[in-house]
Protein backbone atom coordinates (compact mmCIF):
# COMPACT_ATOMS: atom_id res chain seq x y z
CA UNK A 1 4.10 -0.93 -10.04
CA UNK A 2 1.14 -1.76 -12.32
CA UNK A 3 0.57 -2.60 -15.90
CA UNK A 4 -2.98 -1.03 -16.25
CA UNK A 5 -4.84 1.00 -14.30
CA UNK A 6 -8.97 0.94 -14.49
CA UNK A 7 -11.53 3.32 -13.42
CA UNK A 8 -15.12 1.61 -14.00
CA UNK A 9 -17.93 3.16 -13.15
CA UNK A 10 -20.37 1.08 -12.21
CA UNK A 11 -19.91 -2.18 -10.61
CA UNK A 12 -21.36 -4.41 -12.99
CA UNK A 13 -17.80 -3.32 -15.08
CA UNK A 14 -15.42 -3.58 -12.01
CA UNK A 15 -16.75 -7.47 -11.51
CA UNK A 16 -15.98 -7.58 -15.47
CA UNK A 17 -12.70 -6.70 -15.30
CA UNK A 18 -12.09 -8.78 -12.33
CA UNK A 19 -13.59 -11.86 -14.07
CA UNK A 20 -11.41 -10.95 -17.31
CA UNK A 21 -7.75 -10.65 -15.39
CA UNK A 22 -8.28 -13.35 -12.20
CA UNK A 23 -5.70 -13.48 -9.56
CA UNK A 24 -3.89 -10.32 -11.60
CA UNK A 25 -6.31 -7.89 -10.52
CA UNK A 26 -6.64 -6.44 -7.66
CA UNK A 27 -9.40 -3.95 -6.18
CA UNK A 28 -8.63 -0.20 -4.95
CA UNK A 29 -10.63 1.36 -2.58
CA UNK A 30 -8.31 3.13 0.11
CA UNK A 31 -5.22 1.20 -1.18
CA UNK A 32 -3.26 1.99 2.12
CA UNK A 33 -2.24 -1.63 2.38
CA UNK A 34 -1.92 -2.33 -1.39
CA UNK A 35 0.35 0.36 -2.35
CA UNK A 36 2.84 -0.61 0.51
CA UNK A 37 2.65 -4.59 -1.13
CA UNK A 38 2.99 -3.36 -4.30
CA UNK A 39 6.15 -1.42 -3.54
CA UNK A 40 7.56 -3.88 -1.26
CA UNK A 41 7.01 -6.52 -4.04
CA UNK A 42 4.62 -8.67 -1.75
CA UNK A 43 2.03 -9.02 -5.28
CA UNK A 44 4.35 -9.92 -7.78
CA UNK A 45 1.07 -11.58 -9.43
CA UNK A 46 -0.63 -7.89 -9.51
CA UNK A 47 -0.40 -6.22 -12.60
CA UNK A 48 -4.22 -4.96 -13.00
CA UNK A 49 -5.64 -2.45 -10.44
CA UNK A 50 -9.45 -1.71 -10.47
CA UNK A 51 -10.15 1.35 -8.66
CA UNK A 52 -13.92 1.72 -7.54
CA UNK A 53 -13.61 4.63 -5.26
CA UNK A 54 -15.54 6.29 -8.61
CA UNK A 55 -18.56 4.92 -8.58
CA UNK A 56 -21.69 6.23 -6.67
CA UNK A 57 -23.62 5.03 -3.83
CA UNK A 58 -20.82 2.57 -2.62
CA UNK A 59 -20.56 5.14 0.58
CA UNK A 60 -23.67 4.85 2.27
CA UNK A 61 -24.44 3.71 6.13
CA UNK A 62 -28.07 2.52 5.63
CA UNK A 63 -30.70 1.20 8.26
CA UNK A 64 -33.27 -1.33 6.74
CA UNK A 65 -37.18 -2.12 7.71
CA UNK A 66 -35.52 -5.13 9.00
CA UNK A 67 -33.16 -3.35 11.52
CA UNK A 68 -29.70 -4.00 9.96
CA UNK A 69 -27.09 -1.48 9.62
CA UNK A 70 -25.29 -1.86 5.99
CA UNK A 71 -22.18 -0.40 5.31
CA UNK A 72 -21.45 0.00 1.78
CA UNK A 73 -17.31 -0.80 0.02
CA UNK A 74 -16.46 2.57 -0.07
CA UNK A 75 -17.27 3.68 3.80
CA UNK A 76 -14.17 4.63 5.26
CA UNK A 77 -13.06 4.83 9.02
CA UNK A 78 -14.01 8.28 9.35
CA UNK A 79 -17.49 7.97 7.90
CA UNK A 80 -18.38 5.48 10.28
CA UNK A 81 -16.36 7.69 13.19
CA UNK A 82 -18.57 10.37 12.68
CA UNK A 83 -21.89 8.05 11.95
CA UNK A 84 -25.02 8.99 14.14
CA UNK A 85 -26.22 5.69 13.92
CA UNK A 86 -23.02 4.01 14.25
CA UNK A 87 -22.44 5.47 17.80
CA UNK A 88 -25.99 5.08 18.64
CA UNK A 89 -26.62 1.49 17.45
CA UNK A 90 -23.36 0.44 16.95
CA UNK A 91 -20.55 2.08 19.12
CA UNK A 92 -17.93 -0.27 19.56
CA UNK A 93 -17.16 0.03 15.18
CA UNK A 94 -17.08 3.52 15.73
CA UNK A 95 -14.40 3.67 18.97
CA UNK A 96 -12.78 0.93 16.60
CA UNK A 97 -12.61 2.90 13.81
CA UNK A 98 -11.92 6.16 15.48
CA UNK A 99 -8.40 4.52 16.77
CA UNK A 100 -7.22 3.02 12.92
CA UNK A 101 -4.21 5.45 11.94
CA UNK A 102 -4.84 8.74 11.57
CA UNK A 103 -7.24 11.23 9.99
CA UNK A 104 -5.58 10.74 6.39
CA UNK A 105 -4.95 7.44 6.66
CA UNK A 106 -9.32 7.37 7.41
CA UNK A 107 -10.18 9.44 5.11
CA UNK A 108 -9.16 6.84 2.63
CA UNK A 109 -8.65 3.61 4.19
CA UNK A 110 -12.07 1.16 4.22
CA UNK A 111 -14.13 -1.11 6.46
CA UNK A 112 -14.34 -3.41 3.45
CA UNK A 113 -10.43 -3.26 3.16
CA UNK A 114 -10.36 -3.71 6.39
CA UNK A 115 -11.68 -7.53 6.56
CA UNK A 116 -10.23 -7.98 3.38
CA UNK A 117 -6.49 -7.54 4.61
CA UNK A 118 -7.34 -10.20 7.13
CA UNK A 119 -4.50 -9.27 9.43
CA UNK A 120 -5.59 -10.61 13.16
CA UNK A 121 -4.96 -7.34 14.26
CA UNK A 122 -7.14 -5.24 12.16
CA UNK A 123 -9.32 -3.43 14.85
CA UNK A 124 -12.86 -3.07 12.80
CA UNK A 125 -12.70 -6.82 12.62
CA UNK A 126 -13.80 -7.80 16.39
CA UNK A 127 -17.09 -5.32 17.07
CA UNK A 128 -18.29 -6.65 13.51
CA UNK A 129 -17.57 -10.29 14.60
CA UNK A 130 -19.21 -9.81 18.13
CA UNK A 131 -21.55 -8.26 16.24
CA UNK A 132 -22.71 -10.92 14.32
CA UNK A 133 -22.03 -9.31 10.62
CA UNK A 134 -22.23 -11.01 6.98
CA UNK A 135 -20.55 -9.75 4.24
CA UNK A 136 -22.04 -9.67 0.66
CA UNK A 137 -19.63 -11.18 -2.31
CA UNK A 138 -20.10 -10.27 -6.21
CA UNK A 139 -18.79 -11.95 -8.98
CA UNK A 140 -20.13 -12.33 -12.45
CA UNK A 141 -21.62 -15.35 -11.73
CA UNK A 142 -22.75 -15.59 -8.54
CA UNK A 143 -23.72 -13.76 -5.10
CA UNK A 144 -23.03 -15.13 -1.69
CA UNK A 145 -23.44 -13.83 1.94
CA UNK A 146 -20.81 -15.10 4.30
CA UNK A 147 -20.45 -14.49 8.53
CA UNK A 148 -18.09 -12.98 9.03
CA UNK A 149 -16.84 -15.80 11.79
CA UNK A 150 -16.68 -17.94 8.62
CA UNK A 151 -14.97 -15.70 6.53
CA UNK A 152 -11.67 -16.24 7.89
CA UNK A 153 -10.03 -18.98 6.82
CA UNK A 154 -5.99 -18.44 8.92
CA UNK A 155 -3.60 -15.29 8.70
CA UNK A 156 -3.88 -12.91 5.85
CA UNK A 157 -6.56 -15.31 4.34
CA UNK A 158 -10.33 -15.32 3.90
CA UNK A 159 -13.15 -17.46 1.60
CA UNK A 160 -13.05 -14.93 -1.26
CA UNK A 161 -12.47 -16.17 -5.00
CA UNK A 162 -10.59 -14.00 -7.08
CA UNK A 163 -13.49 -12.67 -8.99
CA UNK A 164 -14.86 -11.72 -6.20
CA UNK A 165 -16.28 -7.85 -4.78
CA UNK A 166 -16.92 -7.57 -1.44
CA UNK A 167 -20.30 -5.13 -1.99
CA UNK A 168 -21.57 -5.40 1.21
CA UNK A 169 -20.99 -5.24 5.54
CA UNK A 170 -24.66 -6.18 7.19
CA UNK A 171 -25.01 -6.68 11.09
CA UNK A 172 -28.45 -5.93 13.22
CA UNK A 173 -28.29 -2.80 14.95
CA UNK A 174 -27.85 -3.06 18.80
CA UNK A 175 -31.27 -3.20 20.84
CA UNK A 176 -31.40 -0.44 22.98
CA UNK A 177 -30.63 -2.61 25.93
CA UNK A 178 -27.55 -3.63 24.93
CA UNK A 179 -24.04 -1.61 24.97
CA UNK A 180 -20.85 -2.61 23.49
CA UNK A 181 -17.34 -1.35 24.16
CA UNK A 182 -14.07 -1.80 22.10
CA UNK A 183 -10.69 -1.78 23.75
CA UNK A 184 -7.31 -1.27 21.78
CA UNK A 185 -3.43 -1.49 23.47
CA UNK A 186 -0.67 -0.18 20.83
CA UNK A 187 2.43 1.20 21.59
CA UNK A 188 1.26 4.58 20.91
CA UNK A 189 -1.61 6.90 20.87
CA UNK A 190 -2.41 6.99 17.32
CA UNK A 191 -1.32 5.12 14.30
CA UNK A 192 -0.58 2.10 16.07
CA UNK A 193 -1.12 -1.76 15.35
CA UNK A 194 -2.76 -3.47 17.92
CA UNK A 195 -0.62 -5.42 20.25
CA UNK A 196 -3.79 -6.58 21.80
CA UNK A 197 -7.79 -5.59 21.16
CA UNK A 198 -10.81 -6.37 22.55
CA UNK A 199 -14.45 -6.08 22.12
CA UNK A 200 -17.17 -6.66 23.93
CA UNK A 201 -21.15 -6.38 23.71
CA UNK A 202 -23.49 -7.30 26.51
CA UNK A 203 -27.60 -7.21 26.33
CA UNK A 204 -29.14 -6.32 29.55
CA UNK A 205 -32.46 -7.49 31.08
CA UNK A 206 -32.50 -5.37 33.49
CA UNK A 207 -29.16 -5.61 35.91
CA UNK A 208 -28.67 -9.11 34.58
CA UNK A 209 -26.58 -10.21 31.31
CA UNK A 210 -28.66 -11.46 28.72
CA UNK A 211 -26.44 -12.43 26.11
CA UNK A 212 -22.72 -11.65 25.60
CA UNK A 213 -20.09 -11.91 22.98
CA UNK A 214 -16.35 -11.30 23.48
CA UNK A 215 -13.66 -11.03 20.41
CA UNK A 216 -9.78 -10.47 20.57
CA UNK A 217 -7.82 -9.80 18.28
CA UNK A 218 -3.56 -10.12 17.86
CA UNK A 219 -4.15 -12.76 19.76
CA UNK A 220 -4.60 -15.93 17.44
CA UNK A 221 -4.22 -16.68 13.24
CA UNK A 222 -7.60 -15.00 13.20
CA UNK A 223 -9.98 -13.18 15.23
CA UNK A 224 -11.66 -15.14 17.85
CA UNK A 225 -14.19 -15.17 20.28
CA UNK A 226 -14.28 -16.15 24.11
CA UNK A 227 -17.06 -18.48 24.75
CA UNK A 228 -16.32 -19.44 28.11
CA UNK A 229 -16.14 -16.26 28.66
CA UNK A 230 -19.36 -15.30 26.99
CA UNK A 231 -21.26 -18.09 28.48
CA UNK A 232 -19.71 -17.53 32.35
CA UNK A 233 -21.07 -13.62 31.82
CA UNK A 234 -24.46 -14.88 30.82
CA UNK A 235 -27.00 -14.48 33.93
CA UNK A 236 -24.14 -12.55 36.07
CA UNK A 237 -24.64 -8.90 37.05
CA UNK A 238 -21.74 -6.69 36.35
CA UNK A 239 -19.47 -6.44 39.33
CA UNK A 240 -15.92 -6.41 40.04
CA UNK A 241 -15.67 -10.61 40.97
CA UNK A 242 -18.01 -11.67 37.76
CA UNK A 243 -15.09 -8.94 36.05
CA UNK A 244 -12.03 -10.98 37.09
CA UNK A 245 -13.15 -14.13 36.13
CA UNK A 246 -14.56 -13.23 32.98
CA UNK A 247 -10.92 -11.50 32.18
CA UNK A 248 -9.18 -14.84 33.11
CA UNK A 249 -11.30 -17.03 30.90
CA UNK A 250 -10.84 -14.72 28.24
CA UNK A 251 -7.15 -14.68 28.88
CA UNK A 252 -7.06 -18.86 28.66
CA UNK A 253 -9.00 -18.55 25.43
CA UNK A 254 -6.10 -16.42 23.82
CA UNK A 255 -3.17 -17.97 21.57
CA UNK A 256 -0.65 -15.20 21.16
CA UNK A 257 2.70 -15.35 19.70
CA UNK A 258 5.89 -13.53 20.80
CA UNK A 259 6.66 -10.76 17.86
CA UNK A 260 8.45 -7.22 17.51
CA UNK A 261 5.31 -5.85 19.11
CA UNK A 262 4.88 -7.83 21.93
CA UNK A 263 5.73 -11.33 23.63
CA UNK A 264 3.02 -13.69 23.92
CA UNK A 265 2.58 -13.99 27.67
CA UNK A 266 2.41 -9.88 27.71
CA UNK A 267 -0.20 -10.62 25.33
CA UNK A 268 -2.17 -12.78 27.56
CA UNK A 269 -1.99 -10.72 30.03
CA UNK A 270 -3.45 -8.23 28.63
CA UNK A 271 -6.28 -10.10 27.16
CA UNK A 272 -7.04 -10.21 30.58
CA UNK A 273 -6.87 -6.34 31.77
CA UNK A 274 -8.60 -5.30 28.42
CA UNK A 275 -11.82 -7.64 28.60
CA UNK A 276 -11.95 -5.99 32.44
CA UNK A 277 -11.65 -2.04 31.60
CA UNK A 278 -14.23 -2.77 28.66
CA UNK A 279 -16.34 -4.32 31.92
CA UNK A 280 -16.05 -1.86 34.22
CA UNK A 281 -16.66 0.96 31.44
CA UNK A 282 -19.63 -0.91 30.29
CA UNK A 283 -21.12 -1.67 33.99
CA UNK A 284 -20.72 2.23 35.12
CA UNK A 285 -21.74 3.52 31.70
CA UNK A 286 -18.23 4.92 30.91
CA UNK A 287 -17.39 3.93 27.25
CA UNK A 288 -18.28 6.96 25.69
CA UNK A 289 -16.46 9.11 28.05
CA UNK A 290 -13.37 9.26 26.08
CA UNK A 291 -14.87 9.42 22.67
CA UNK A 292 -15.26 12.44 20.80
CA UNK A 293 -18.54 14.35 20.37
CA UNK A 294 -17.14 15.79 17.16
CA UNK A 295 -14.71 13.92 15.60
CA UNK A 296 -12.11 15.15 13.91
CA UNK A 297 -12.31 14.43 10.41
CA UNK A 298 -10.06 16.62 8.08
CA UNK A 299 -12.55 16.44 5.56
CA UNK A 300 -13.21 20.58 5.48
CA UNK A 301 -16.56 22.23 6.04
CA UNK A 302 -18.79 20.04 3.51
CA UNK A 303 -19.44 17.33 6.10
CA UNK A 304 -18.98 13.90 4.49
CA UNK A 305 -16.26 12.91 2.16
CA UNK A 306 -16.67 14.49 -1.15
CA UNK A 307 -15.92 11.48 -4.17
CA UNK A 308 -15.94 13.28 -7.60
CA UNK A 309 -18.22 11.18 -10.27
CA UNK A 310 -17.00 10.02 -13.39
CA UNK A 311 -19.01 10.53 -16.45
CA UNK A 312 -17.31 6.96 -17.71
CA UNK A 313 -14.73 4.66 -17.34
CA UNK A 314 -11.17 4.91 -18.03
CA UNK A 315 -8.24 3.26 -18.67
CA UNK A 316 -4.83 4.23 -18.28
CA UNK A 317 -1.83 2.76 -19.49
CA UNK A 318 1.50 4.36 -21.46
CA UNK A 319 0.34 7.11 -23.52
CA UNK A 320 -3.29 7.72 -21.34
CA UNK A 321 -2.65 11.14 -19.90
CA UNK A 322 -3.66 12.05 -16.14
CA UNK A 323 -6.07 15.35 -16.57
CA UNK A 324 -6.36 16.82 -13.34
CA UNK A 325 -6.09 20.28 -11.24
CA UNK A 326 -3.55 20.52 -8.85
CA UNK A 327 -3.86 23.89 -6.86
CA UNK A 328 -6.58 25.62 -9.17
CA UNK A 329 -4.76 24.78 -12.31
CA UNK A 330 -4.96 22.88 -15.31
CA UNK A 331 -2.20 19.90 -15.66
CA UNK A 332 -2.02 17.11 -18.23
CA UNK A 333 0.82 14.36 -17.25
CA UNK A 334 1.97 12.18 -19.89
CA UNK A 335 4.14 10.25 -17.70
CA UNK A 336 3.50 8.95 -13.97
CA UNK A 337 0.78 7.42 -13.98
CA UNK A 338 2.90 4.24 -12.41
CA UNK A 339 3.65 6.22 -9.53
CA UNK A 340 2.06 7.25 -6.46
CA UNK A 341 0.30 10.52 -6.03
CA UNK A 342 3.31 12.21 -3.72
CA UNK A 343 5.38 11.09 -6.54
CA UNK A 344 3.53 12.70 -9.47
CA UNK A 345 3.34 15.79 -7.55
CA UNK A 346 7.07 16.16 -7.05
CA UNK A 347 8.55 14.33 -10.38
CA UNK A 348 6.11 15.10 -12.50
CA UNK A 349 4.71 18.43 -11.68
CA UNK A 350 8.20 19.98 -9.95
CA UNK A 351 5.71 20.44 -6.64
CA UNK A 352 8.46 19.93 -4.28
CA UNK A 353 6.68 21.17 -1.04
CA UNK A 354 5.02 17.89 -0.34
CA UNK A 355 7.53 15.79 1.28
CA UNK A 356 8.64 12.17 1.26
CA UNK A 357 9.47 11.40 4.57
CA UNK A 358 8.66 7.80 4.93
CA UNK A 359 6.67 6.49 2.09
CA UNK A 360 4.35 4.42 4.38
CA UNK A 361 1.83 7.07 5.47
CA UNK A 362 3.64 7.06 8.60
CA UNK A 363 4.60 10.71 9.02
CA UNK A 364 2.14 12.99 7.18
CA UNK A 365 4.86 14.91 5.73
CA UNK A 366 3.30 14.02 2.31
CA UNK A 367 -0.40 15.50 3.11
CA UNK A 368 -2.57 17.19 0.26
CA UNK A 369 -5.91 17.75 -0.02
CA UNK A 370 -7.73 15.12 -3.19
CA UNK A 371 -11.17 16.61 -3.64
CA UNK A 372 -11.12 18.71 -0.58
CA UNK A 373 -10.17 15.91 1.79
CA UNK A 374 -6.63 15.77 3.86
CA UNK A 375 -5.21 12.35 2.81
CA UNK A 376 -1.31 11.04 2.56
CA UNK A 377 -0.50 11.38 -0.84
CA UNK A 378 2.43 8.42 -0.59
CA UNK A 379 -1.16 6.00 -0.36
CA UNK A 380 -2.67 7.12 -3.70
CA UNK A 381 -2.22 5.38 -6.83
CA UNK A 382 -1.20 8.62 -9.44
CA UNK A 383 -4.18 7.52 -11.66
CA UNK A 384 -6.98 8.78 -8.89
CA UNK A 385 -5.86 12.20 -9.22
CA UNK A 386 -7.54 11.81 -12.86
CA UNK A 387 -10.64 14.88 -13.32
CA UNK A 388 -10.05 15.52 -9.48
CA UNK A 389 -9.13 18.52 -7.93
CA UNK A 390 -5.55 18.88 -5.65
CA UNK A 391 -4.31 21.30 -3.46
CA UNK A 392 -0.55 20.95 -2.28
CA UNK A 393 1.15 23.36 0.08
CA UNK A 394 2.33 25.34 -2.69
CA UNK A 395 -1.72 26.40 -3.01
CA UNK A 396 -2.65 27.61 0.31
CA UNK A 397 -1.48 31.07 0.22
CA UNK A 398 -3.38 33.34 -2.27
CA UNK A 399 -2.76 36.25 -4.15
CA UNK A 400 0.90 36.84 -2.11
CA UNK A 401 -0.84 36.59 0.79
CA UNK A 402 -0.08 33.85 3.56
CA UNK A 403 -2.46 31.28 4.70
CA UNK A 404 -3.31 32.77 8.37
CA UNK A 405 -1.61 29.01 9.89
CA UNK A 406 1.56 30.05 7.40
CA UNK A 407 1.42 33.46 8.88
CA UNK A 408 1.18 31.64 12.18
CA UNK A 409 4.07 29.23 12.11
CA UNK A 410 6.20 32.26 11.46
CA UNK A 411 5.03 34.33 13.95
CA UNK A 412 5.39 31.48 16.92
CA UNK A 413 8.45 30.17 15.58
CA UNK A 414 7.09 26.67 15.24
CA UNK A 415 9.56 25.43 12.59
CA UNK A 416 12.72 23.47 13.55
CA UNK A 417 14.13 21.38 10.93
CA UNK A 418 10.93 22.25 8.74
CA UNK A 419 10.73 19.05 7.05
CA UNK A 420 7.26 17.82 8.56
CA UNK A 421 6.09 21.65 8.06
CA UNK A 422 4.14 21.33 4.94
CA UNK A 423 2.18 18.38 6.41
CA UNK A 424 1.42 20.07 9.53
CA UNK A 425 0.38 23.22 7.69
CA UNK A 426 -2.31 21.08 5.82
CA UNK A 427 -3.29 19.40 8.60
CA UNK A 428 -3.72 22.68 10.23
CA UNK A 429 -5.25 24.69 7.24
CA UNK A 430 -7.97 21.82 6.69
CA UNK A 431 -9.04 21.90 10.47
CA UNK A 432 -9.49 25.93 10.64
CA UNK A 433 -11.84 24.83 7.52
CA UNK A 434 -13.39 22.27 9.57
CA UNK A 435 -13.25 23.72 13.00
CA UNK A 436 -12.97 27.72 12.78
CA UNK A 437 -12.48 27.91 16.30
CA UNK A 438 -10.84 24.44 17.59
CA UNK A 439 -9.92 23.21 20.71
CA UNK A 440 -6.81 22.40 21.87
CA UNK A 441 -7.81 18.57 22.13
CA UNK A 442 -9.38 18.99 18.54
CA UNK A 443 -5.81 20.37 17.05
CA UNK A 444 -4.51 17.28 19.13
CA UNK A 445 -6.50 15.02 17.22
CA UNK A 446 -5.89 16.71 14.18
CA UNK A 447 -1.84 16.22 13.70
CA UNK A 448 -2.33 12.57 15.39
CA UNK A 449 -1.21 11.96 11.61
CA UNK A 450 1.91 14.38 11.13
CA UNK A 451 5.18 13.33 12.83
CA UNK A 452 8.00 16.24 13.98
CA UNK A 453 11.50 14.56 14.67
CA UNK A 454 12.60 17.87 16.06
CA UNK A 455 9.87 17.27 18.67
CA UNK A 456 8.60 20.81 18.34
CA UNK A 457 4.88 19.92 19.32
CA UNK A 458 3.96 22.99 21.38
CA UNK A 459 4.75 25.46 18.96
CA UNK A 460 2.79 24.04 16.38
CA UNK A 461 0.39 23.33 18.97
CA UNK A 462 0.45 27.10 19.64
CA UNK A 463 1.15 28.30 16.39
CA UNK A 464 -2.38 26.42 15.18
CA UNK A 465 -4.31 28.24 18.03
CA UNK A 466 -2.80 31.39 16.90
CA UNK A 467 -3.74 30.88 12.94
CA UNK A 468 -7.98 30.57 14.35
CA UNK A 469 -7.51 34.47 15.61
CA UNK A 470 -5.77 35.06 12.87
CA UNK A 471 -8.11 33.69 10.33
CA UNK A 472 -11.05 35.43 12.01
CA UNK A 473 -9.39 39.04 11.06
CA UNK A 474 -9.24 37.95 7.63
CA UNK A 475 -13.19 37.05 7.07
């Protein structure tokens, strides 16, 4: 799919090699959009990838003396999910990002990416924009901050040059007066595209609106904001009439188009009912009802997401062998470094438990753990798995002895076809690491990520449950 493959570590070498190849190169942070392009043949121009997801201190959330929140390229979805000072000064991003795909799919997808893929209905896009957020752009030559509002420039399509790194997201943390909600309709629960999102933040003197800023997404070429909206809200107190007509102007300010997802005036409509729940939740003090006081992260017991540092950069190319550990043992490919990490596993290293089910990070069948964090191995470029450390199903049970969620799924019969089995069992192995004794809406949010056909979803639901006693007879 590529020609070369870099590793840099620094950034001063990534903007290099993006200044040396142009419109060839492309970055790799989470890559769950690129890899899909790539193997769809949407980049025919893309023969250079540049992955950065190396190089330290790119994952930082970071408060200033000047009160604004910076979030660095390599903060994913989940980092900001589980950020204290996201939620606190911030909380619409986090409900945003806490409803992006699934666990996997956050553990590697970024904020940064996020803009960058410029789809109207990426869902970090709107709390950044209502916001008020910049973005910081490196080349070689230059450094420019943009707003984000400006950034867009139609579908799919921002101000960035070619040689450019996005390095930085900036936005003033919310004054302590003022609470923001985010709002997201898909046609599913998790690891859904918006048909329709909303966000809205409101700053309160008093009972009275002080300021107010309203962005939809899905529902134009770009984000956009509601100013007659925003400017009707402005001096009103929060009750059901100032609700309705907000809603309506929002819902006139909205340019939808009928697609698979959705037809346009459905789309309006629920401009409308969106812009009033995030009201009403707002006005009673109900957006953090639903949300999570411990996310669910699948990133084990360590906390944050572990990167592992490269000494230097690398290259690799026909001949430049992948070094890497895949279940606690040495392994030195030759070949398949083209490929994506599910497929090095199972062409390259004959590790046919991880399954291809649909290629698109979809189903979770293809879960492993890359440097101790649950991610879908169908979104990772082969190359990352270079002086990392892998575990595939084939490495959970130890010394002949089952994993206690192995043990589990054979005791509560909670295999049917037993295709999406290995992908539930990591999903399920990494949250007993995580959560020793989870809940039953933490296992829920756990295998949000792993798809059974057979629909066998309370045995496994059952089955995990069981593997927590389990496990606690084996300490």
């Amino acid at each position: 799919m590529w020609e070369r493959y870099f590793t840099p570590d620094s950034v001063e070498v990534a903007l290099n090699l993006l200044a040396e190849h142009g419109d060839h190169a492309r970055i790799v942070a989470g890559a769950t959009d690129l890899i899909l392009e790539l193997e769809r043949g949407l980049r025919p121009e893309v023969k250079i990838l540049v992955d950065i997801t190396r190089i330290p201190g790119l994952d930082r959330i970071e408060i200033d003396e000047k009160g604004w929140i910076h979030v660095g390229p390599l903060v994913t979805h989940n980092h900001v999910a589980g950020s204290s000072m996201i939620i606190d000064r911030a909380f619409a991003l986090a409900q945003a990002c806490w409803q992006i795909g699934a666990p996997q799919i956050r553990n590697r997808g970024t904020v940064a990416g996020n803009l960058i893929t410029a789809s109207p209905a990426n869902d970090s896009i709107p709390p950044l924009m209502a916001f008020g957020a910049q973005v910081t752009l490196r080349s070689v030559h230059r450094e420019r901050v943009v707003p984000l509002d400006e950034f867009y420039t139609g579908v799919r399509q921002t101000v960035m040059g070619e040689d450019e790194l996005l390095t930085d997201i900036a936005f003033p943390a919310l004054p302590v007066e003022s609470r923001s909600a985010f709002i997201k309709l898909g046609l599913r629960r998790a690891q859904a595209i918006s048909v329709v999102n909303v966000a809205v933040m409101v700053e309160m003197d008093e009972e009275v609106v002080k300021d107010a800023r309203i962005t939809m997404g899905s529902v134009a070429p770009k984000v956009i904001r509601a100013p007659e909206a925003e400017q009707f809200l402005v001096g009103k107190i929060l009750k059901s009439e100032v609700f309705v007509e907000v809603g309506d102007r929002a819902a006139a300010a909205a340019k939808p188009i009928d697609d698979l997802r959705s037809s346009a005036e459905y789309r309006t409509e629920m401009v409308r009912v969106c812009t009033i729940r995030a009201l009403r939740a707002l006005a009673g003090n109900r957006e953090r009802e639903s949300y999570p006081a411990h996310p669910v992260m699948l990133w084990g017991a360590e906390g944050m997401q572990a990167r592992t540092v490269l000494s230097t950069s690398y290259e690799h190319y026909d001949g430049k062998p992948i070094e890497t550990s895949i279940n606690g043992r040495p392994y030195v490919f030759e070949d398949g470094w083209k490929k994506t990490l599910l497929r090095l596993l199972r062409e390259e290293a004959s590790l046919i438990g991880t399954k291809e089910g649909c290629a698109e990070g979809e189903c979770g069948a293809c879960t492993v753990f890359l440097d101790g964090v649950a991610v879908m191995s169908c979104l990772v470029p082969a190359p990352r798995a270079h002086k990392a450390e892998i575990v595939t199903i084939e490495g959970l049970a130890h010394d002949d002895q089952l994993h206690p969620i192995q043990q589990a799924f054979i005791d509560e019969g909670a295999v049917q076809c037993g295709y999406c089995t290995p992908g539930f069992l990591m999903s399920g192995a990494k949250l007993l690491e995580e959560r020793p004794h989870p809940s039953r809406e933490e296992i829920e949010q756990a295998i949000t990520g792993n798809l059974c056909r057979c629909t066998g979803y309370y045995k496994i639901l059952s089955a995990i449950e069981s593997a927590a006693s389990l496990q606690e007879k084996h300490v």
